[in-house]
Protein backbone atom coordinates (compact mmCIF):
# COMPACT_ATOMS: atom_id res chain seq x y z
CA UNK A 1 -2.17 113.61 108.60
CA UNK A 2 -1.40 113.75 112.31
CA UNK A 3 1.57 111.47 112.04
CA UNK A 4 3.25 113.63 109.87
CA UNK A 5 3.42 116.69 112.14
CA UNK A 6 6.37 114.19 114.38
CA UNK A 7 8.30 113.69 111.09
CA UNK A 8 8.13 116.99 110.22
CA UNK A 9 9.35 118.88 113.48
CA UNK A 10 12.21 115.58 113.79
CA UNK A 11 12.91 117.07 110.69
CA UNK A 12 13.26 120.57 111.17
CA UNK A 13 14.99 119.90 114.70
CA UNK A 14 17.69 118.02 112.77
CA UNK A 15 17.81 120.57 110.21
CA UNK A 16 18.45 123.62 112.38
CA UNK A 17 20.74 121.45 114.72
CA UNK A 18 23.31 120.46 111.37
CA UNK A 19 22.75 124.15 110.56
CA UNK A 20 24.05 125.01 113.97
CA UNK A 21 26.88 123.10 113.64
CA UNK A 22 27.78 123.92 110.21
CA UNK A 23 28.09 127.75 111.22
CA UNK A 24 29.76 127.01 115.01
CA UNK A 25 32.65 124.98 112.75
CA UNK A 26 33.28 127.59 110.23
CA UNK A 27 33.14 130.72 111.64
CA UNK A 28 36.06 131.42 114.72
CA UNK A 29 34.82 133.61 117.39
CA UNK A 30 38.59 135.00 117.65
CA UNK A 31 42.13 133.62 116.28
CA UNK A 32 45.37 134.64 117.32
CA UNK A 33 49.14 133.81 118.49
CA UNK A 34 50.28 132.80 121.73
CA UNK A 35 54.43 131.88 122.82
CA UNK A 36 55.64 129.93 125.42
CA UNK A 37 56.83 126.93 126.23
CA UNK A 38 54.62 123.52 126.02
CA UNK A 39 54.57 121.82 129.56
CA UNK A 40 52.08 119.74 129.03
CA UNK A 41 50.47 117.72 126.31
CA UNK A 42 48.41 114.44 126.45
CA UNK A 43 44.75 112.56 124.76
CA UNK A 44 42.06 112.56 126.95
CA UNK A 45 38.95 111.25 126.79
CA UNK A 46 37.09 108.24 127.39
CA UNK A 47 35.35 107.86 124.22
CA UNK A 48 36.01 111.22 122.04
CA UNK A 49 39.84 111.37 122.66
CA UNK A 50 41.06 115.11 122.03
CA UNK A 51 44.62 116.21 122.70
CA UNK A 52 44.82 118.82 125.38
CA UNK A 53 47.85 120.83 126.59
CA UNK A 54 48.83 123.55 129.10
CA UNK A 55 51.30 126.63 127.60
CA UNK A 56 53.68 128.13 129.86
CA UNK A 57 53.77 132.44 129.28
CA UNK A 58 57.05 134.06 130.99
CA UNK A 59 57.66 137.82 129.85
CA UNK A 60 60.39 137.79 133.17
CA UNK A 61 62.62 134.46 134.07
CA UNK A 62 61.90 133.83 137.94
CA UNK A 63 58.59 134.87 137.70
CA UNK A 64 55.79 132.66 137.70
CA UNK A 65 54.25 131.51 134.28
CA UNK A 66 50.73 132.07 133.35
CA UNK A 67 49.33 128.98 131.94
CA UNK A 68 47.30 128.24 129.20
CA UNK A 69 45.09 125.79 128.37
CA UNK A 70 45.09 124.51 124.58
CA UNK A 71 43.25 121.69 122.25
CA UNK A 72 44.22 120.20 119.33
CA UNK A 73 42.60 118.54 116.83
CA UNK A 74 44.91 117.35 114.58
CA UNK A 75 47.41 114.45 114.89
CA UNK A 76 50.15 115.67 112.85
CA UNK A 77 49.81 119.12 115.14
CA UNK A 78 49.73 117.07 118.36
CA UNK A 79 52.49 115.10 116.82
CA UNK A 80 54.88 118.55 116.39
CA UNK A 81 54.26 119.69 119.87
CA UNK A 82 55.54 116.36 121.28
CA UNK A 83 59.02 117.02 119.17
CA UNK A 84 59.08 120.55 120.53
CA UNK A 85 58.84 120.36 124.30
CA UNK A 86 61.10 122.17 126.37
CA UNK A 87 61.42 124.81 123.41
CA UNK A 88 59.97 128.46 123.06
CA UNK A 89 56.85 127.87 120.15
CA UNK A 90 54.60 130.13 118.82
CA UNK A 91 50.89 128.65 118.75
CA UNK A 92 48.36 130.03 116.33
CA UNK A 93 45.13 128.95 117.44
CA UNK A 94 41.64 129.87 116.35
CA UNK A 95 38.51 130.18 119.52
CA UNK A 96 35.43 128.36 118.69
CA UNK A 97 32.60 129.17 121.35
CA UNK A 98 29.58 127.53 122.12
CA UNK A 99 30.79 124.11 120.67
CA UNK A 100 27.69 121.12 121.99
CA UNK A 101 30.00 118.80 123.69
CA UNK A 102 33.46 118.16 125.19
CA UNK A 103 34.09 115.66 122.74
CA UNK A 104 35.68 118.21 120.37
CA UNK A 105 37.78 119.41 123.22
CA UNK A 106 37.72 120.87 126.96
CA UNK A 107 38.52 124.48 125.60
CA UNK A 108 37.69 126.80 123.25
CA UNK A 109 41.08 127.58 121.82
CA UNK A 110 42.07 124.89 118.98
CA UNK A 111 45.93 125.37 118.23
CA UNK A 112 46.25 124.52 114.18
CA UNK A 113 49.90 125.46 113.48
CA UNK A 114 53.31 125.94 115.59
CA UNK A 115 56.32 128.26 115.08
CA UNK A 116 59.67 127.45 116.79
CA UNK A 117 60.82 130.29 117.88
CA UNK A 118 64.88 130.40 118.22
């Protein structure tokens, strides 16, 4: 009987651990809107490669922009940024916290859908 007490906490470990993961994936700490202008965008990573990029915030021209630091998870997102560079965008992004690794990406904020603005 004593070598199924190892199984059984392995077991329960991995349980609560997918469980963890399950509700840190579904449920978004906040989501919102952000506009700016994309000034940088490029895949990190040496073995999980995530796309990360910087948003440049201006309310006045000749003052300095607050930046922003995005993820992205999605190629065909990524992809859209790249075409839009130089242009005013609206990101809608969704803040996952608490997230085990880096490999998902070095924020919290995951941008899932763009807006050019004109």
């Amino acid at each position: 009987m004593k070598f199924l007490r190892p199984r059984f906490l392995l077991t329960i470990l991995l349980f609560l651990g997918a469980a963890y993961l399950l509700i840190a994936f579904n449920w978004s700490y906040s989501d919102g809107s952000r506009a700016g202008y994309i000034q940088k965008l490029s895949q990190k990573g040496w073995v999980c490669k995530t796309w990360e990029g910087e948003l440049a915030m201006t309310t006045v021209p000749g003052v300095a922009p607050v930046l922003w630091s995005f993820s992205v998870w999605d190629k065909r997102v990524a992809d859209d940024l790249t075409k839009v560079m130089g242009k005013r965008v609206i990101l809608h992004y969704m803040e996952y916290r608490y997230l085990p690794t880096t490999c998902f990406g070095e924020t919290d904020y995951y941008v899932d859908r763009i807006e050019v603005q004109e």
